[in-house]
PDB file of N, CA and C in Angstrom:
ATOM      1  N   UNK A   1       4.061  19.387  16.204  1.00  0.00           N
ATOM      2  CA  UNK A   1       3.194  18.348  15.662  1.00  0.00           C
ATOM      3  C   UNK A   1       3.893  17.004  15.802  1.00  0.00           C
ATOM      4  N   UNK A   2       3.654  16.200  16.409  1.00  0.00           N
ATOM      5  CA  UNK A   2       3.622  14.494  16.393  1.00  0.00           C
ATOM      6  C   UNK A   2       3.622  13.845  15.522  1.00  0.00           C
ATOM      7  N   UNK A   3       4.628  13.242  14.976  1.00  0.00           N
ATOM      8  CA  UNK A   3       4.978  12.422  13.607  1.00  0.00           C
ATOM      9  C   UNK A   3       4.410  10.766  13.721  1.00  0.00           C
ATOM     10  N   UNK A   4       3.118  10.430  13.508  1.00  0.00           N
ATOM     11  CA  UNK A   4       3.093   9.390  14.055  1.00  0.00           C
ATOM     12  C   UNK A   4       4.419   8.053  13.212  1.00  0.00           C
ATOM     13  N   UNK A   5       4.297   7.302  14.432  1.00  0.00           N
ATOM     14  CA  UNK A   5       5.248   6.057  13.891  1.00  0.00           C
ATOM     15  C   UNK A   5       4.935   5.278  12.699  1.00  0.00           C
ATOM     16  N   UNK A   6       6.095   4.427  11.950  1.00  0.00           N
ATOM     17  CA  UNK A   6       5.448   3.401  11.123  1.00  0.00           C
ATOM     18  C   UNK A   6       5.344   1.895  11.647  1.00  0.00           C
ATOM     19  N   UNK A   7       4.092   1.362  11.691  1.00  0.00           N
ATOM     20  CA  UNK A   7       4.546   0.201  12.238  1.00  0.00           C
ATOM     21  C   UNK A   7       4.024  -0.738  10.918  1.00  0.00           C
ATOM     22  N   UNK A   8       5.662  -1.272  10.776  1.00  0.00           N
ATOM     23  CA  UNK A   8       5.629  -2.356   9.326  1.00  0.00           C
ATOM     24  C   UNK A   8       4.491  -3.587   9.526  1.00  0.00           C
ATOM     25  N   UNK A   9       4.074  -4.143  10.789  1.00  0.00           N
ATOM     26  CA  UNK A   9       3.254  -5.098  10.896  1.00  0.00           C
ATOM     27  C   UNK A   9       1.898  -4.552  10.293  1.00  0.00           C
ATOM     28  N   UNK A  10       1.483  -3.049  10.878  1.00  0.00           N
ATOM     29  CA  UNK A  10       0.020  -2.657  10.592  1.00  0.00           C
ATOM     30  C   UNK A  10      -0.190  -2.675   9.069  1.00  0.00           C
ATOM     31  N   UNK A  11       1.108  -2.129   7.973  1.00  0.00           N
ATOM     32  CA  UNK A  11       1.090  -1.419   6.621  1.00  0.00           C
ATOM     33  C   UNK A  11       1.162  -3.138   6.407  1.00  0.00           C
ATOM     34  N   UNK A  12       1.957  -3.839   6.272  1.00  0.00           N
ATOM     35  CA  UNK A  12       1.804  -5.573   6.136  1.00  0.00           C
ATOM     36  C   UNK A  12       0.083  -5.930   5.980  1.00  0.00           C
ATOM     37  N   UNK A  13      -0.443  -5.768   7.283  1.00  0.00           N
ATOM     38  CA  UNK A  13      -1.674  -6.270   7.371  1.00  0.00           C
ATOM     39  C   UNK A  13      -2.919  -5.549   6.131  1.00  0.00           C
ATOM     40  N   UNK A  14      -2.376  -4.330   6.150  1.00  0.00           N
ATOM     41  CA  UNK A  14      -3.571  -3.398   5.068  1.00  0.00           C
ATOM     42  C   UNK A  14      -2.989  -4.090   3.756  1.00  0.00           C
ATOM     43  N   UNK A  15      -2.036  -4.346   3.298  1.00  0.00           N
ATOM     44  CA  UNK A  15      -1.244  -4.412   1.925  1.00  0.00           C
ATOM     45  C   UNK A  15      -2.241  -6.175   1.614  1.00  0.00           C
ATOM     46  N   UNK A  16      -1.962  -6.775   2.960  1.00  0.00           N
ATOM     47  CA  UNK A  16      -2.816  -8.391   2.182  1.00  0.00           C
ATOM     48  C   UNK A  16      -3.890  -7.901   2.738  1.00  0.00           C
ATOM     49  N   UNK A  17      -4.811  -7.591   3.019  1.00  0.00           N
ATOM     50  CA  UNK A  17      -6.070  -7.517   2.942  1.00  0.00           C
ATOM     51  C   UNK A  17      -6.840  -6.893   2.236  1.00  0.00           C
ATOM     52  N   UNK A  18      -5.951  -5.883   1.417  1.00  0.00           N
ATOM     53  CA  UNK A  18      -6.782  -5.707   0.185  1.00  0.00           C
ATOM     54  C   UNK A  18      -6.157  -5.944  -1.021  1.00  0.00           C
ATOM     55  N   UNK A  19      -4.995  -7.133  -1.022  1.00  0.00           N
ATOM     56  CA  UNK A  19      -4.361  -7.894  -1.747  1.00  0.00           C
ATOM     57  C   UNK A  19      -5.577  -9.076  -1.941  1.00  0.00           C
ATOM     58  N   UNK A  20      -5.725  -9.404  -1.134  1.00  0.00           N
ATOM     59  CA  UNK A  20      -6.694 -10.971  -0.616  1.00  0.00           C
ATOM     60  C   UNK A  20      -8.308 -10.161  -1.201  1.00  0.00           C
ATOM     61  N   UNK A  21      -8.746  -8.902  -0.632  1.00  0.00           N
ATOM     62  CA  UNK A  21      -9.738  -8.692  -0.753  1.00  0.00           C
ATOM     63  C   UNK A  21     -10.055  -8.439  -2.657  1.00  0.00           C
ATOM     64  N   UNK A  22      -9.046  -8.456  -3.309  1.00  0.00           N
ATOM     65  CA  UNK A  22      -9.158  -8.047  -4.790  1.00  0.00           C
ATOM     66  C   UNK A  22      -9.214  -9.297  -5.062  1.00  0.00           C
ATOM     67  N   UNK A  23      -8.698 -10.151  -4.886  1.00  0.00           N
ATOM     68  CA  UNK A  23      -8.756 -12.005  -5.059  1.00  0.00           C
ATOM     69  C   UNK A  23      -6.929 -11.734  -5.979  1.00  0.00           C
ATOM     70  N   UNK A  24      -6.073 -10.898  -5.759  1.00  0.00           N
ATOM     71  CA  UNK A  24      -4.748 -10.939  -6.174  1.00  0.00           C
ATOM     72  C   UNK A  24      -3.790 -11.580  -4.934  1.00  0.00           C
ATOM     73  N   UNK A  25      -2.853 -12.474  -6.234  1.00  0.00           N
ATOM     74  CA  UNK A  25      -2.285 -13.493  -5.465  1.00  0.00           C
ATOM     75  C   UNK A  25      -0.825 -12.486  -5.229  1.00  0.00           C
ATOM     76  N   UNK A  26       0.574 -12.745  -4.459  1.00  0.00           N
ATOM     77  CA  UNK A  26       1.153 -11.900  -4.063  1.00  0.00           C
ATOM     78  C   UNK A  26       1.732 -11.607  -5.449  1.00  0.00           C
ATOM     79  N   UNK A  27       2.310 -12.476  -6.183  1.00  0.00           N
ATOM     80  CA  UNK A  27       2.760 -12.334  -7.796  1.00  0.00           C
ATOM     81  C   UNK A  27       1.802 -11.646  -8.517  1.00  0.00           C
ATOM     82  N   UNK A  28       0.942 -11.525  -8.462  1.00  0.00           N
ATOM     83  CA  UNK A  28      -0.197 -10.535  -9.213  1.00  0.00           C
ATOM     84  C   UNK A  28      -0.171  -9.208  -8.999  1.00  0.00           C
ATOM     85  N   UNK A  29       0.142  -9.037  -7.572  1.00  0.00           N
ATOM     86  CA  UNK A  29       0.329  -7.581  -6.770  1.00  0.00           C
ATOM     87  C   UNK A  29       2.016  -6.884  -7.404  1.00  0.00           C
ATOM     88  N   UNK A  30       2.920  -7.852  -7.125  1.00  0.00           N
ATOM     89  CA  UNK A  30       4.196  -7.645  -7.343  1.00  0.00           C
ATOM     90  C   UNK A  30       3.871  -7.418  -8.937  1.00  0.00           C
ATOM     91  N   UNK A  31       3.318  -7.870 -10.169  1.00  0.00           N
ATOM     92  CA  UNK A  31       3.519  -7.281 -11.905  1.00  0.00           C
ATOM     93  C   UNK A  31       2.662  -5.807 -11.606  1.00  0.00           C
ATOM     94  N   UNK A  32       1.820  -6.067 -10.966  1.00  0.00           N
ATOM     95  CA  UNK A  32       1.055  -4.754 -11.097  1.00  0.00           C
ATOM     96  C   UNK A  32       1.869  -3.048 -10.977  1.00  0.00           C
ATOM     97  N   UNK A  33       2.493  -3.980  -9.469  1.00  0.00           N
ATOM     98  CA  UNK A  33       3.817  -2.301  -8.974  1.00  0.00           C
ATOM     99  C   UNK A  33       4.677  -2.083  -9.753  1.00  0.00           C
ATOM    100  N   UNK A  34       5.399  -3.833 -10.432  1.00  0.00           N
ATOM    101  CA  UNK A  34       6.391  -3.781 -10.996  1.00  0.00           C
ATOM    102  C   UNK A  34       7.825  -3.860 -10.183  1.00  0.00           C
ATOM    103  N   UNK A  35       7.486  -4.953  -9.072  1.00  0.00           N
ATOM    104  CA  UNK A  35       8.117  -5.414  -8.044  1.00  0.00           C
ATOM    105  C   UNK A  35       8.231  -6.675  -7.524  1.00  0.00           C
ATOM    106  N   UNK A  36       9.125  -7.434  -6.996  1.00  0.00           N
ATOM    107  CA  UNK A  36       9.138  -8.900  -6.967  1.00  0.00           C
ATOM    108  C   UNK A  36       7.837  -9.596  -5.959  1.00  0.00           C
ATOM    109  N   UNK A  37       7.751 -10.623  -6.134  1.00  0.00           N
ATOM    110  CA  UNK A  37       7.062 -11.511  -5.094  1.00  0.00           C
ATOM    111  C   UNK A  37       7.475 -11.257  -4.050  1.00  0.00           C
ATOM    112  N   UNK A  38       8.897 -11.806  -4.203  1.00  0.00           N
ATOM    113  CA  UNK A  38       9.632 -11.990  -2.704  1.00  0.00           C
ATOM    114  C   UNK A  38       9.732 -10.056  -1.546  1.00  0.00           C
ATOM    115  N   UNK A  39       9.463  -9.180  -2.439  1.00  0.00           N
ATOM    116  CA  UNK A  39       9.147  -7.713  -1.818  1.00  0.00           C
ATOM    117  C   UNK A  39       8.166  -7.909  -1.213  1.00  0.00           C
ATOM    118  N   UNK A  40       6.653  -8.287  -2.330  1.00  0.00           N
ATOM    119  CA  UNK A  40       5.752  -8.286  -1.417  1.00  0.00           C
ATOM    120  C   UNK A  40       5.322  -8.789  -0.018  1.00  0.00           C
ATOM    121  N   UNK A  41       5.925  -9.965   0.256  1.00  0.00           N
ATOM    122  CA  UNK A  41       6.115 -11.285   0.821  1.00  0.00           C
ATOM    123  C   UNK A  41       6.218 -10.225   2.610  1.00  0.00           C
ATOM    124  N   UNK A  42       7.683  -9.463   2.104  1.00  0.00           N
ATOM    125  CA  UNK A  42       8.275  -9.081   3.146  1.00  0.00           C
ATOM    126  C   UNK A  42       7.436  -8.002   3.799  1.00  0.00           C
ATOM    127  N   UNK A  43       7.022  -7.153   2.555  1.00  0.00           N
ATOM    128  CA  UNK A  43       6.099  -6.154   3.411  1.00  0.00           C
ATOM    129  C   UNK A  43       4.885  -6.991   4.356  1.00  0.00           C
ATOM    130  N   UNK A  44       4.221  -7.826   3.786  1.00  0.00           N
ATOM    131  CA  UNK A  44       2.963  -8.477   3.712  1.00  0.00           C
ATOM    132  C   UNK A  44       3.143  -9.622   5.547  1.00  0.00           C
ATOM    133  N   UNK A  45       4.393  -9.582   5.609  1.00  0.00           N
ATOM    134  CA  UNK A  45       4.916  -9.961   7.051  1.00  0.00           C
ATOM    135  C   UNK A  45       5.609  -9.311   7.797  1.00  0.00           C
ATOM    136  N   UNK A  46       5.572  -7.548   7.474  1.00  0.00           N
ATOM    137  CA  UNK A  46       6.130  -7.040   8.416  1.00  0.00           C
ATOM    138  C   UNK A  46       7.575  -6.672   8.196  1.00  0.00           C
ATOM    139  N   UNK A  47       8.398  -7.478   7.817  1.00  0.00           N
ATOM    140  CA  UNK A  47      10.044  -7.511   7.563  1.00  0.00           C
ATOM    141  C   UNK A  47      10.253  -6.508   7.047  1.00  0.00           C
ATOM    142  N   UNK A  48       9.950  -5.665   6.403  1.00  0.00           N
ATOM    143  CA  UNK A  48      10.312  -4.421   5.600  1.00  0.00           C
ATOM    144  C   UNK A  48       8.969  -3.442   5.608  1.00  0.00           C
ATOM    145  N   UNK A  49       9.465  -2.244   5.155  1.00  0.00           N
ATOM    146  CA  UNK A  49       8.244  -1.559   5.139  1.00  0.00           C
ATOM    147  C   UNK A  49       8.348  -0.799   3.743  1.00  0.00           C
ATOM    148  N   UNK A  50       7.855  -0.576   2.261  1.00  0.00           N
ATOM    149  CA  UNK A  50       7.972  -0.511   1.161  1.00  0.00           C
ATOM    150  C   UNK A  50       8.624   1.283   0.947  1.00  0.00           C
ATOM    151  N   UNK A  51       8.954   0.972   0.395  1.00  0.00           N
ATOM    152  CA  UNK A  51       9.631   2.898   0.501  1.00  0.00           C
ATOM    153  C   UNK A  51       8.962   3.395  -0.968  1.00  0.00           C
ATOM    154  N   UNK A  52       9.445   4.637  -0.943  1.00  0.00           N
ATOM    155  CA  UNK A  52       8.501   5.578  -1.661  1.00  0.00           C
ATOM    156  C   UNK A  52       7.754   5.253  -3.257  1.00  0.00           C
ATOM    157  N   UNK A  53       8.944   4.874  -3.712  1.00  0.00           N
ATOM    158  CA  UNK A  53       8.493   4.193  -4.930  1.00  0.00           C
ATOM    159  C   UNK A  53       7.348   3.132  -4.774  1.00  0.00           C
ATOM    160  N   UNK A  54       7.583   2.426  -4.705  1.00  0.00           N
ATOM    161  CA  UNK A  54       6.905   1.018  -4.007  1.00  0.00           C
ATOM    162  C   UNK A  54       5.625   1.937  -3.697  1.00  0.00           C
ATOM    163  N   UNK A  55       5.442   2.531  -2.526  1.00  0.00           N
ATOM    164  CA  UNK A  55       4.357   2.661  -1.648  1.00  0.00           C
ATOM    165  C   UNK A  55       3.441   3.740  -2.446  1.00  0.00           C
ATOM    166  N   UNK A  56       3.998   4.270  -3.352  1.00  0.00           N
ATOM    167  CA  UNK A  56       3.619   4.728  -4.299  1.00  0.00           C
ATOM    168  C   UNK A  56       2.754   4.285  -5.530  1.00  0.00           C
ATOM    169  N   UNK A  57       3.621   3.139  -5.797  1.00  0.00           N
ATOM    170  CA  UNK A  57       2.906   2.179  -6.506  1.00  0.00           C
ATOM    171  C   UNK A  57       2.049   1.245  -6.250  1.00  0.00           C
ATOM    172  N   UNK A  58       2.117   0.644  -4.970  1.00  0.00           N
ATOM    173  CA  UNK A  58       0.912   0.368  -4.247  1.00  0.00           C
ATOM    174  C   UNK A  58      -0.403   1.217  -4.186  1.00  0.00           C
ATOM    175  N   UNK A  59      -0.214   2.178  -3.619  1.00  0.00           N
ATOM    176  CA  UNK A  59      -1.163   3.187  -3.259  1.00  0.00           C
ATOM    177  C   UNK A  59      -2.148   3.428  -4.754  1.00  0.00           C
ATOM    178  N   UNK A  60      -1.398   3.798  -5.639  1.00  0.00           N
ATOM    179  CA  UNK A  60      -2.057   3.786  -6.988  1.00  0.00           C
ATOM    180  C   UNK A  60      -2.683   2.196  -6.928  1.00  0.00           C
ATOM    181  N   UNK A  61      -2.654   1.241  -7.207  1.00  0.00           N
ATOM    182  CA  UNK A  61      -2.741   0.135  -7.141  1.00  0.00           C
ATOM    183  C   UNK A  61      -3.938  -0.096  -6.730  1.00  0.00           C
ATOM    184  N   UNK A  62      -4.013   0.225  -5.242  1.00  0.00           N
ATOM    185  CA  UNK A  62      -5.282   0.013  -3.905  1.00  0.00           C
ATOM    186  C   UNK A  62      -6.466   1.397  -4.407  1.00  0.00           C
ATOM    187  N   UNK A  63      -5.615   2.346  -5.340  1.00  0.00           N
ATOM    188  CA  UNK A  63      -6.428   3.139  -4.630  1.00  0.00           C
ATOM    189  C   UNK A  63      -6.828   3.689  -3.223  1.00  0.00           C
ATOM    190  N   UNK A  64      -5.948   4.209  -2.683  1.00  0.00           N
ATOM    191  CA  UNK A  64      -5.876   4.243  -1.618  1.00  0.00           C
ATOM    192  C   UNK A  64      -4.666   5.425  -1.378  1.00  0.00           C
ATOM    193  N   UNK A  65      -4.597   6.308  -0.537  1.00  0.00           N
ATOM    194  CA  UNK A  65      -3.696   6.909  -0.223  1.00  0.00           C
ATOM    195  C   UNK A  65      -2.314   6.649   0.576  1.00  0.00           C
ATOM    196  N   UNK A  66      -1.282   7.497   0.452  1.00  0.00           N
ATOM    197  CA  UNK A  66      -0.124   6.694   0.774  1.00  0.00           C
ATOM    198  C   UNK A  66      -0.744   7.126   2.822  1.00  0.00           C
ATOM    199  N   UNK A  67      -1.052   8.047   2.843  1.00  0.00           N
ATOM    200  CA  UNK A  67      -1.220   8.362   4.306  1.00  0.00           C
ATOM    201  C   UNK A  67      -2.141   6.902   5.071  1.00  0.00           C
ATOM    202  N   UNK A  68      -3.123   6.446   4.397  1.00  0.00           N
ATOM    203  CA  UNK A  68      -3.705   5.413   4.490  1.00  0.00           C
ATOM    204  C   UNK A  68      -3.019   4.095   4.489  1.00  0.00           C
ATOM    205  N   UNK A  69      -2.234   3.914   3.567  1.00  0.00           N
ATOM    206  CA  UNK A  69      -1.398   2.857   3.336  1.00  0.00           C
ATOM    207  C   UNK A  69      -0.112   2.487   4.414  1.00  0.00           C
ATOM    208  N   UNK A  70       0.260   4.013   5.054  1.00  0.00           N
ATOM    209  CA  UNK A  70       1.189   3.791   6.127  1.00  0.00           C
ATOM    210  C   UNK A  70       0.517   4.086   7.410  1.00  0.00           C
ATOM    211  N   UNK A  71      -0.094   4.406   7.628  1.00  0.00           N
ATOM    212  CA  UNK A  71      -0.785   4.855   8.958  1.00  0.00           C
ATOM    213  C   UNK A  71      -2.508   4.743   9.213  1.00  0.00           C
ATOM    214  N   UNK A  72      -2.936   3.911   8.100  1.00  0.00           N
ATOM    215  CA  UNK A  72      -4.465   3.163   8.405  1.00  0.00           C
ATOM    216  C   UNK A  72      -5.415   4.737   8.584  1.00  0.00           C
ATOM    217  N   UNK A  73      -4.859   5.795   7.880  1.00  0.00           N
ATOM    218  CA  UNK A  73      -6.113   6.946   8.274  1.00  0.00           C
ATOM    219  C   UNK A  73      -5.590   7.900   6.632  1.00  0.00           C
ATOM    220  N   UNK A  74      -6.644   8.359   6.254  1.00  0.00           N
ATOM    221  CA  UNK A  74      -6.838   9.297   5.169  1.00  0.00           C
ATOM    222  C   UNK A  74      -7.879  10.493   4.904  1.00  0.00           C
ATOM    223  N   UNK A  75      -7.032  11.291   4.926  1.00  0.00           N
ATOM    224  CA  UNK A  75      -7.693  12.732   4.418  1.00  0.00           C
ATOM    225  C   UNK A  75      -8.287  12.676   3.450  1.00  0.00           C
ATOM    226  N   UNK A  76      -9.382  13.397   3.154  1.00  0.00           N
ATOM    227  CA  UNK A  76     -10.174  13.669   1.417  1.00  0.00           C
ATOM    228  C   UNK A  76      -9.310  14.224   0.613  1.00  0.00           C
ATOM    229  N   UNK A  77      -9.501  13.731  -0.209  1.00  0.00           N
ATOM    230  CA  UNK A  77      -8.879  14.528  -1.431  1.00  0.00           C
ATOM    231  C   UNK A  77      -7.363  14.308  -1.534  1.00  0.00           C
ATOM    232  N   UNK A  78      -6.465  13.306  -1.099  1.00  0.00           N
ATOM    233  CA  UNK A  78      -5.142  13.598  -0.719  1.00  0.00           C
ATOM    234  C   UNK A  78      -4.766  13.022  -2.721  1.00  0.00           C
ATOM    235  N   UNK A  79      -4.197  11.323  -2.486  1.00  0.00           N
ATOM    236  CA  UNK A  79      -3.807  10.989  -3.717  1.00  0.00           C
ATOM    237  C   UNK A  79      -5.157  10.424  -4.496  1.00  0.00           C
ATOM    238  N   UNK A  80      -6.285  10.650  -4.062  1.00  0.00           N
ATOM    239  CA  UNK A  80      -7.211  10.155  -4.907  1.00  0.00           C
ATOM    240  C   UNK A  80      -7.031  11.075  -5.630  1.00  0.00           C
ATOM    241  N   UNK A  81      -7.040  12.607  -5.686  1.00  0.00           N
ATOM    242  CA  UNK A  81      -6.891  12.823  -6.516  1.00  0.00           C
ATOM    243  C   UNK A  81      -6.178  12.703  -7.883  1.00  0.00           C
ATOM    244  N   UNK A  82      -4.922  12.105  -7.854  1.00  0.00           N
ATOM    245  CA  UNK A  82      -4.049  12.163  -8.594  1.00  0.00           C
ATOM    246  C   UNK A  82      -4.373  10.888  -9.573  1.00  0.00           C
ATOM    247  N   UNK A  83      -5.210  10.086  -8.823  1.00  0.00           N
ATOM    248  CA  UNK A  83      -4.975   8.323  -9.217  1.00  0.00           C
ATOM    249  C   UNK A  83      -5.922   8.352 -10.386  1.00  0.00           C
ATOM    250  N   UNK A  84      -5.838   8.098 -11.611  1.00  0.00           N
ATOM    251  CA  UNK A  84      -6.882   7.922 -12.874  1.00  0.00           C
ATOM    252  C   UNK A  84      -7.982   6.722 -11.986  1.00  0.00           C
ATOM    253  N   UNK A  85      -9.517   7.108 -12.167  1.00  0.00           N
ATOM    254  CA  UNK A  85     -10.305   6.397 -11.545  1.00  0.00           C
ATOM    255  C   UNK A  85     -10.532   6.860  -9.929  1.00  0.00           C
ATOM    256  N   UNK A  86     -10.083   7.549  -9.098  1.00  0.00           N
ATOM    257  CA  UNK A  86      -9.853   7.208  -7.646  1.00  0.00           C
ATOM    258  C   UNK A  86     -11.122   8.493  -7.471  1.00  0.00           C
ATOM    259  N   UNK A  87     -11.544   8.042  -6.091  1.00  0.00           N
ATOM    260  CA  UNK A  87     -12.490   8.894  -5.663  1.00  0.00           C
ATOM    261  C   UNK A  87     -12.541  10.271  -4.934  1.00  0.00           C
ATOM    262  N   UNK A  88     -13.226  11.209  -5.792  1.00  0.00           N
ATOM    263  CA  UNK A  88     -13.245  12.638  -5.712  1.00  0.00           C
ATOM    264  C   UNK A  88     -14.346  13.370  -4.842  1.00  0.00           C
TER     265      UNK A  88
END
């Protein structure tokens, strides 16, 4: 099986666009995870790519799965399930 790659620019681009799409500013995103501005900043341009914790806490956040969150595709049922509110 084929591990696809991470590419920090794509997970950057999903992280502000539904940063932007909630109307949350990057400091709004960063109290929510419980992570700095300057983190978000970096993911949000690529420079870093958020590791487990983080992407974790994002993912809860977006609602959204971590498979989604790193690789723009999601299975049913993965962390929605887990997320209070997320879709079943």
């Amino acid at each position: 099986m084929r591990v696809p790659r991470l590419d920090a620019a794509a997970i950057g681009r999903r992280i502000r666009d539904l940063r932007c799409e909630r109307g949350w500013s990057q400091v709004d995103l960063a109290e929510k995870i419980g992570n700095s501005h300057a983190a978000v900043s970096l993911w949000e341009t690529g420079r870093r790519i958020p590791q487990r914790d983080a992407a974790i806490a994002l993912a809860v956040a977006f609602r959204r799965s971590l498979e989604w969150l790193y690789f723009g595709m999601s299975r049913r049922g993965r962390l929605h399930d887990l997320v209070p509110g997320g879709r079943r």
